[in-house]
Protein backbone atom coordinates (compact mmCIF):
# COMPACT_ATOMS: atom_id res chain seq x y z
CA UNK A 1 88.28 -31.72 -44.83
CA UNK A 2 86.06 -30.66 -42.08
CA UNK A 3 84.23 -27.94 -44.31
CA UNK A 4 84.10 -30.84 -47.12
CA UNK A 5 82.00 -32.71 -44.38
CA UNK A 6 80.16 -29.86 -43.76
CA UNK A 7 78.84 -29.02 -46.52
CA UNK A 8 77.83 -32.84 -47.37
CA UNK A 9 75.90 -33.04 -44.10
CA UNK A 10 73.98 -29.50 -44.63
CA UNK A 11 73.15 -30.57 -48.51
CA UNK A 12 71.48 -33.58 -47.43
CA UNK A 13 69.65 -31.65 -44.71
CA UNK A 14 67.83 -29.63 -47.13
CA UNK A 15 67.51 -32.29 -49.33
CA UNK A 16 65.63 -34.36 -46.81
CA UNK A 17 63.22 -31.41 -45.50
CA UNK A 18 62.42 -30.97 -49.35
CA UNK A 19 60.89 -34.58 -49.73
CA UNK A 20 59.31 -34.50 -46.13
CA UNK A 21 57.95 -30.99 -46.50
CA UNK A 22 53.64 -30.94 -46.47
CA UNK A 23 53.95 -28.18 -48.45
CA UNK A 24 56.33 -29.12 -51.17
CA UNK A 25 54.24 -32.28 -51.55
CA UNK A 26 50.72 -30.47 -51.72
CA UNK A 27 52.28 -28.06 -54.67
CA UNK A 28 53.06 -31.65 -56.74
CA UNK A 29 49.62 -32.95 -56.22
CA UNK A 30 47.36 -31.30 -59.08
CA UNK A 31 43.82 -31.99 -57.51
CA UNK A 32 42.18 -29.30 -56.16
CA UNK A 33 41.80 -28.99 -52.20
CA UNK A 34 38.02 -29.39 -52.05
CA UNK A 35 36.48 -26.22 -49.82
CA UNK A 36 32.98 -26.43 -47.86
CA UNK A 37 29.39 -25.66 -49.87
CA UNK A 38 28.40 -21.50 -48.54
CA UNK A 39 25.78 -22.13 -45.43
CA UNK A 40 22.30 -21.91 -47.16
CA UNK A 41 20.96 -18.45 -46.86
CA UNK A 42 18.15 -19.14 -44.37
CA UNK A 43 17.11 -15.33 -43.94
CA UNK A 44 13.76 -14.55 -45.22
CA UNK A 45 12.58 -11.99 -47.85
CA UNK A 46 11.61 -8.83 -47.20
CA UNK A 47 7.49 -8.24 -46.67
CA UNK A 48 6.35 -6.55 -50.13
CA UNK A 49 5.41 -3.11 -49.79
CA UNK A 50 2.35 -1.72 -50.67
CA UNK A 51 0.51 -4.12 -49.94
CA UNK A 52 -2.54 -4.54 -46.79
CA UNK A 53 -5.55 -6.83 -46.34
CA UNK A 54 -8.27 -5.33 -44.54
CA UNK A 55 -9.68 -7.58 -42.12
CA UNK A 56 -12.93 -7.23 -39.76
CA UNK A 57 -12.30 -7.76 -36.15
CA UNK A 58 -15.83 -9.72 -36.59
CA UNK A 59 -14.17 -11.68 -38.98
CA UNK A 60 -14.59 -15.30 -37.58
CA UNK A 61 -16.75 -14.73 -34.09
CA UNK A 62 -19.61 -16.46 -35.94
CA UNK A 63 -18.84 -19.91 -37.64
CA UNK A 64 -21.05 -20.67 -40.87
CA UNK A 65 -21.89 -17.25 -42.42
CA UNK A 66 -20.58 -15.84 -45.39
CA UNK A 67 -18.86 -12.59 -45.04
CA UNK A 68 -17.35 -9.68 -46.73
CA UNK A 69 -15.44 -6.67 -45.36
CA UNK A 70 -16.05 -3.52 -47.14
CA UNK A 71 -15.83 0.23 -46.84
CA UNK A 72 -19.05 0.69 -45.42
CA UNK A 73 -18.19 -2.33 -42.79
CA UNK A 74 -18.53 -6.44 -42.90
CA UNK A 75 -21.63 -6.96 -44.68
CA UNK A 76 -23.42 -10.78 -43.43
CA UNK A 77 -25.00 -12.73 -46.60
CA UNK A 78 -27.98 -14.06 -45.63
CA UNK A 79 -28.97 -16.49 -48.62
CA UNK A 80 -32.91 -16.38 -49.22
CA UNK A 81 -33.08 -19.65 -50.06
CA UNK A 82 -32.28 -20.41 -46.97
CA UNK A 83 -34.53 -17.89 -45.44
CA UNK A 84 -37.95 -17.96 -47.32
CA UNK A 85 -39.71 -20.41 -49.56
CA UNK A 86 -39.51 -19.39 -53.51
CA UNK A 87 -41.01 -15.94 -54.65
CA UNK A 88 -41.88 -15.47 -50.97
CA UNK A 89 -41.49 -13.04 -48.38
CA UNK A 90 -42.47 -14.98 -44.89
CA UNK A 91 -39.55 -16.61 -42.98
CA UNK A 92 -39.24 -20.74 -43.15
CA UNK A 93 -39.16 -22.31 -39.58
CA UNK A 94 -35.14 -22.71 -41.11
CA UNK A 95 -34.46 -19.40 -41.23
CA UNK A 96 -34.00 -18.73 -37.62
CA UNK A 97 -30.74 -20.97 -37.66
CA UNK A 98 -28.96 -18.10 -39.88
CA UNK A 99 -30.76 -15.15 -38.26
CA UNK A 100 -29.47 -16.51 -34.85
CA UNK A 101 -26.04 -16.37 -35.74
CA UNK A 102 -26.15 -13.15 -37.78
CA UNK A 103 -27.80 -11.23 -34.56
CA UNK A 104 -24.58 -12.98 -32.54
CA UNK A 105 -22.59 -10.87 -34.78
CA UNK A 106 -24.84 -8.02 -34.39
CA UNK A 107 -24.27 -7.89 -30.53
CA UNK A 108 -20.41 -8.12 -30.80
CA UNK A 109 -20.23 -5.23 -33.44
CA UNK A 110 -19.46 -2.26 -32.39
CA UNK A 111 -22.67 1.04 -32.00
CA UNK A 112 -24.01 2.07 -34.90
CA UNK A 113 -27.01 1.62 -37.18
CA UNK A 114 -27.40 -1.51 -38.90
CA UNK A 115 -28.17 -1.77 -42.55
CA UNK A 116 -30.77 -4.38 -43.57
CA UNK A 117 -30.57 -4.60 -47.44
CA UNK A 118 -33.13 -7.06 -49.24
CA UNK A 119 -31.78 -8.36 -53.06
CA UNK A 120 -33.32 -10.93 -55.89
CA UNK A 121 -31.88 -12.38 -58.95
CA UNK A 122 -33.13 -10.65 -62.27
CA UNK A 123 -35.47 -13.39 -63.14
CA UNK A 124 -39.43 -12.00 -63.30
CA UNK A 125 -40.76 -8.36 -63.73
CA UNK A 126 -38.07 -5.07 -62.00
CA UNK A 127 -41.19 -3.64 -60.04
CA UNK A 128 -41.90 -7.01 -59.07
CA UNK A 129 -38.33 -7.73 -57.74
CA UNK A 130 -38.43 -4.62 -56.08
CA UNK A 131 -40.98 -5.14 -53.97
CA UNK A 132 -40.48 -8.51 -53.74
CA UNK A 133 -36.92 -7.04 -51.67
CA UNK A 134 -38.23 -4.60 -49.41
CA UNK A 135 -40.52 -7.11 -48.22
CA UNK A 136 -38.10 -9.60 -47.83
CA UNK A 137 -35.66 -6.73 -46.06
CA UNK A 138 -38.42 -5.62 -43.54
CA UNK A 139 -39.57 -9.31 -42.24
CA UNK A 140 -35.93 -9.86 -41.57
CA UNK A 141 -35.33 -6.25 -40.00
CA UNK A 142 -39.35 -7.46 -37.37
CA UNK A 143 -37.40 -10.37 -36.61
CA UNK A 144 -34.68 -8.41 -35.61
CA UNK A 145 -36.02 -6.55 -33.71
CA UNK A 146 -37.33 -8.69 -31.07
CA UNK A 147 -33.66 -10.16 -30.78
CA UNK A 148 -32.14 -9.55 -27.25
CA UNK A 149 -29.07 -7.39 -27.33
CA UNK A 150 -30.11 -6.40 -30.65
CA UNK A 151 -33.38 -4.61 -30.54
CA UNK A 152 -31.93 -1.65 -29.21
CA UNK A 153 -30.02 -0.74 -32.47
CA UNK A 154 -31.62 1.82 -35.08
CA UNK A 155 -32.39 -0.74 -38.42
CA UNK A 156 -32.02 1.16 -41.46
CA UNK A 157 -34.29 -1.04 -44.41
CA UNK A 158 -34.30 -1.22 -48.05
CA UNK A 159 -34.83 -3.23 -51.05
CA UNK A 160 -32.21 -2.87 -54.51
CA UNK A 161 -34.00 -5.71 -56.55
CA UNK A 162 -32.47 -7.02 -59.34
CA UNK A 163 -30.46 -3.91 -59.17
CA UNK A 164 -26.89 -4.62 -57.56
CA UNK A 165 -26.14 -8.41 -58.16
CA UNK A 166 -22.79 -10.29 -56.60
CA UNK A 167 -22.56 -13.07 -58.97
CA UNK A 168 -23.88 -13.40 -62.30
CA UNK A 169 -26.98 -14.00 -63.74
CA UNK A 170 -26.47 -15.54 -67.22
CA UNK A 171 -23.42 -17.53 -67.92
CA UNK A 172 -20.50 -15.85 -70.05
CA UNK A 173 -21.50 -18.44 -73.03
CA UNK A 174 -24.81 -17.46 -72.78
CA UNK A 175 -28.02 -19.03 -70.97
CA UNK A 176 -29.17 -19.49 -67.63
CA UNK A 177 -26.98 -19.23 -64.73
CA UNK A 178 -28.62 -20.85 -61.52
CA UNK A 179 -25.75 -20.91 -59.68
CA UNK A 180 -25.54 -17.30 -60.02
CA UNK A 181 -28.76 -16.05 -59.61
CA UNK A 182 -28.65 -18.35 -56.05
CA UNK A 183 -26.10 -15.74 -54.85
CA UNK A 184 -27.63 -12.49 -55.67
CA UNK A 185 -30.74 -13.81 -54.09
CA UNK A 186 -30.09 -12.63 -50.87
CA UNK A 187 -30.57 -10.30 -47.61
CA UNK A 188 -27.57 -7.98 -46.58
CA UNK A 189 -26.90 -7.20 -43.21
CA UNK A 190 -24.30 -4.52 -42.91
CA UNK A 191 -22.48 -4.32 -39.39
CA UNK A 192 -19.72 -1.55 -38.34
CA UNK A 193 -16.70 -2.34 -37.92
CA UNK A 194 -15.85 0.49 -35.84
CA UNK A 195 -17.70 3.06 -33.77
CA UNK A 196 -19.64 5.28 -35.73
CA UNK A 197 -20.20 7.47 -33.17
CA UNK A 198 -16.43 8.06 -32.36
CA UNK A 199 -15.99 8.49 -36.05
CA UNK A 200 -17.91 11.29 -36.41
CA UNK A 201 -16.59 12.80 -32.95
CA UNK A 202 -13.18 12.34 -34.43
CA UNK A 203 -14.10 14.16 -37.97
């Protein structure tokens, strides 16, 4: 009778534990247990190799003139518009504005000779143009040269003409291209980068 009892008691146990168990329940219920969204991968990409931008150390001393950095150093775009009247050669009162900034640059450039490279648009006769840039290229390199700070440095002149334009001339539909021909109208000053003189030590 006792084991009877027993065995009763220890039935209904387990049946109890069965209907109270967490576990028993969760494998009735047929959702799914939702799990948290992955943390967002906030790492960033790798830098691309192969690739560099060469910037001048001039770069953005002087506010308000166009520059570009090439092999031969950061060459300074003086517009002639904005230096002599048309088809002239004799500085406006304007020009010294850009010429002021341009010989700022000079002084913070490192030694070395500085190129003074007069250019037109193609318009008119070659010979003309020609000439028309070496004039152009020499009353910039006298003005120059009575600059403070910048007098000192050897001024290497020429004029290319129509010769070695940056923009160009005629549009790609054909005709005039004024826009253009504004650009290549210009006087290049060409300012190291680095120390020329160290340079050629070094090689």
């Amino acid at each position: 009778m006792k084991r009877a009892l027993l065995s009763i008691a220890t039935a209904a146990s387990i049946g109890g534990c069965s209907a109270n168990d967490p576990a028993a329940a969760a494998d009735e219920d047929e959702s799914p247990i939702a799990t948290p969204a992955p943390a967002a991968d906030t790492t960033p990409p790798p830098a691309r190799s192969g690739l560099s931008a060469k910037v001048s150390p001039l770069t953005g001393t002087v506010s308000g003139l166009q520059t570009r950095v090439t092999d031969m150093g950061t060459i300074i775009d003086l517009p002639a518009d904005a230096l002599f009247e048309y088809d002239k050669a004799v500085l406006t009162p304007a020009a010294e504005v850009e010429l002021r900034k341009a010989a700022e640059m000079i002084r913070r450039s490192p030694p070395g000779a500085i190129r003074v490279v007069g250019h037109t648009d193609n318009k008119g006769d070659e010979a003309y143009n020609q000439t028309l840039s070496e004039a152009r290229a020499n009353r910039v390199a006298d003005w120059l040269r009575e600059q403070v700070g910048v007098r000192q440095r050897e001024l290497l002149v020429s004029g290319r003409g129509e010769t070695a334009p940056i923009a160009p001339n005629e549009k790609a539909a054909g005709g005039d291209d004024p826009v253009g021909r504004a650009k290549n109208r210009r006087v290049e000053l060409v300012v190291p980068t680095t120390d020329s003189r160290s340079s050629a030590a070094a090689g």
